[in-house]
Protein backbone atom coordinates (compact mmCIF):
# COMPACT_ATOMS: atom_id res chain seq x y z
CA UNK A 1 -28.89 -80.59 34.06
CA UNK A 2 -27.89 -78.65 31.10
CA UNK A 3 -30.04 -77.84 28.64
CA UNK A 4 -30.14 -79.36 24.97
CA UNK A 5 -31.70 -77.36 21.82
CA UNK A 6 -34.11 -79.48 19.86
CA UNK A 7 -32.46 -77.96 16.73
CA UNK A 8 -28.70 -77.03 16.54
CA UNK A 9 -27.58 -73.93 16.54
CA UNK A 10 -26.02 -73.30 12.77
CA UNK A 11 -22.22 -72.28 14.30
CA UNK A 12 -21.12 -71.57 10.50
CA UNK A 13 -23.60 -68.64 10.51
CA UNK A 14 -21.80 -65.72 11.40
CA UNK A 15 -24.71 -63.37 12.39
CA UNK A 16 -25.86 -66.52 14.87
CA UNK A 17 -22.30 -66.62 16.22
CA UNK A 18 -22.09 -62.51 16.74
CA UNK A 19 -25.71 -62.73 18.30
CA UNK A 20 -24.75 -65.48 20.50
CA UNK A 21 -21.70 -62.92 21.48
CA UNK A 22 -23.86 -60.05 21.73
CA UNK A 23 -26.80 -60.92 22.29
CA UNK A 24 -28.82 -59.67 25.71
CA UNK A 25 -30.17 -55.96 25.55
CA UNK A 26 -26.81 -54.28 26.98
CA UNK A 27 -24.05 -56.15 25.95
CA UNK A 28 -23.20 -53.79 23.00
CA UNK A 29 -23.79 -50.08 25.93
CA UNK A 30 -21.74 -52.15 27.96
CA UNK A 31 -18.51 -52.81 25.69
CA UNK A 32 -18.72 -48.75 24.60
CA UNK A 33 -18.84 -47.72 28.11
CA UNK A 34 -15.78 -49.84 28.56
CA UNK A 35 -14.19 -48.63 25.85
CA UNK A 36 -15.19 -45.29 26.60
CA UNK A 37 -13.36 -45.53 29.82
CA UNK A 38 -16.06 -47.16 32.21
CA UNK A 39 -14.20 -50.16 34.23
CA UNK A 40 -15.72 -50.08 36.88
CA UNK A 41 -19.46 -51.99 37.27
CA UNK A 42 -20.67 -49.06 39.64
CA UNK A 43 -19.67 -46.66 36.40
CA UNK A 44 -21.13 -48.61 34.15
CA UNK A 45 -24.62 -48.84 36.29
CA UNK A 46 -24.45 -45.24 36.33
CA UNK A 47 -24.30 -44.86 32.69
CA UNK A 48 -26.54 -47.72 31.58
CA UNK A 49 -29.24 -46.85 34.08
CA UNK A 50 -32.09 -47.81 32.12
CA UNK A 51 -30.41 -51.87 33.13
CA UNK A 52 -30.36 -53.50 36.62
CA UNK A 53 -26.97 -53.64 38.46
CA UNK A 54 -28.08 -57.35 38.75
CA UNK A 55 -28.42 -57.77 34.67
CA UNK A 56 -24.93 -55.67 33.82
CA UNK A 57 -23.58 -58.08 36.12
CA UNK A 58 -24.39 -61.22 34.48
CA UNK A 59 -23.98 -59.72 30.86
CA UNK A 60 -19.99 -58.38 32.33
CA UNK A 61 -19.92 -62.40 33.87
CA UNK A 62 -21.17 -63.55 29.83
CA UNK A 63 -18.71 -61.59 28.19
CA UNK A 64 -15.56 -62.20 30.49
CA UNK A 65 -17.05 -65.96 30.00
CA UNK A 66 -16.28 -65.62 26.09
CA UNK A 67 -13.67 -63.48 26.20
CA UNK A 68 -14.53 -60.29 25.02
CA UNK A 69 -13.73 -58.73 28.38
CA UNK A 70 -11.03 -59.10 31.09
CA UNK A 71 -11.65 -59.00 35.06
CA UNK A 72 -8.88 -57.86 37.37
CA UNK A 73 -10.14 -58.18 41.40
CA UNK A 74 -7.46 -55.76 43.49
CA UNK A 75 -6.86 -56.17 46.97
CA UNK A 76 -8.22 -54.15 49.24
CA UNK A 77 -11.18 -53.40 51.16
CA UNK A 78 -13.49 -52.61 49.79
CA UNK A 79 -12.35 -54.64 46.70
CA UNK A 80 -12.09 -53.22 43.22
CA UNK A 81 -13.22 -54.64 40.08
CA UNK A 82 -12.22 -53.26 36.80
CA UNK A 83 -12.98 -54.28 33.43
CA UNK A 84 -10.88 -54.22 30.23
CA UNK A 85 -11.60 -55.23 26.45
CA UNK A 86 -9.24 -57.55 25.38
CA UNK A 87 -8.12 -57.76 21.62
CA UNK A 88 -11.51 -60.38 20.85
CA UNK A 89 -13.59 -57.41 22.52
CA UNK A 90 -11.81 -54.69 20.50
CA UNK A 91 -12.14 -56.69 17.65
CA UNK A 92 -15.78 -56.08 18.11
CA UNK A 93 -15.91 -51.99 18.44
CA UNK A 94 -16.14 -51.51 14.22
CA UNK A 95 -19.66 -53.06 14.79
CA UNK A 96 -20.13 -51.44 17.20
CA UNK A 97 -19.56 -48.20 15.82
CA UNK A 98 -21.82 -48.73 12.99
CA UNK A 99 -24.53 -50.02 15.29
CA UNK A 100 -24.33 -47.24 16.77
CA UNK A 101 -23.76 -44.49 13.67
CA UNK A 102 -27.13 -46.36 12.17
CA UNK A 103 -29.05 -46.11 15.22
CA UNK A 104 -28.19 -42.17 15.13
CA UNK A 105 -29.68 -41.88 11.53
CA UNK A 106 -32.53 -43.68 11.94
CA UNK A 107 -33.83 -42.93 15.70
CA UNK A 108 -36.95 -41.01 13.44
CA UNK A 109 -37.99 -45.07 13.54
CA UNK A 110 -38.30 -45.53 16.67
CA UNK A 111 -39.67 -42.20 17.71
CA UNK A 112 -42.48 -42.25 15.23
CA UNK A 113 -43.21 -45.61 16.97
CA UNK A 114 -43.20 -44.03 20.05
CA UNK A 115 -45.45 -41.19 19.14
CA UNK A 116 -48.08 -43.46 17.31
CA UNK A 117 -48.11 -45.40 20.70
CA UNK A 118 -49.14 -42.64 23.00
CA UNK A 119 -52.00 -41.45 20.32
């Protein structure tokens, strides 16, 4: 049974249709690491290590699902998966990049949280 939202999700918003994209706590480590040159899901648990295998998986399965990201499967034993942006996902690295650039400038934020925490 799928589920139905009391109230609709307003699809002319553009922030709710980027969150809906990007939404879930490593979609946006997981796109730079591809980008970056990270295909592989055992590369990209290695450099997102803070996030279960098991969540990386399902946010790669959410963003191949909306077509940010490709998935090839080769042959072979054992097999190989490899990620790819395609041009929807590349369309996406300017955010990115500003996320990112922002998050540089301003990390004071979140370590003065941090600090006022452990007093």
């Amino acid at each position: 049974m799928k589920y139905n939202r009391k109230i609709p999700e307003d699809l002319d918003c553009g922030i709710v249709v980027t969150m809906k994209v990007l939404g879930g706590k490593w979609k946006t480590c997981i796109l730079d690491g591809i980008n970056k040159g990270m295909k592989r899901p055992s590369e990209l648990h290695r450099a997102i290590d803070e996030a279960s295998p098991r969540v990386i998986n399902m946010q790669l399965r959410e963003l191949e699902e909306t077509g940010i990201v490709t998935k090839t499967v080769y042959p072979g034993l054992p097999l190989r998966v490899e990620y790819r942006l395609t041009g929807l996902g590349m369309s996406l690295l300017p955010i990115i990049t500003l996320i990112d650039k922002w998050g540089i400038e301003h990390n004071h934020l979140v370590e003065n949280l941090q600090a006022s925490a452990e007093s």
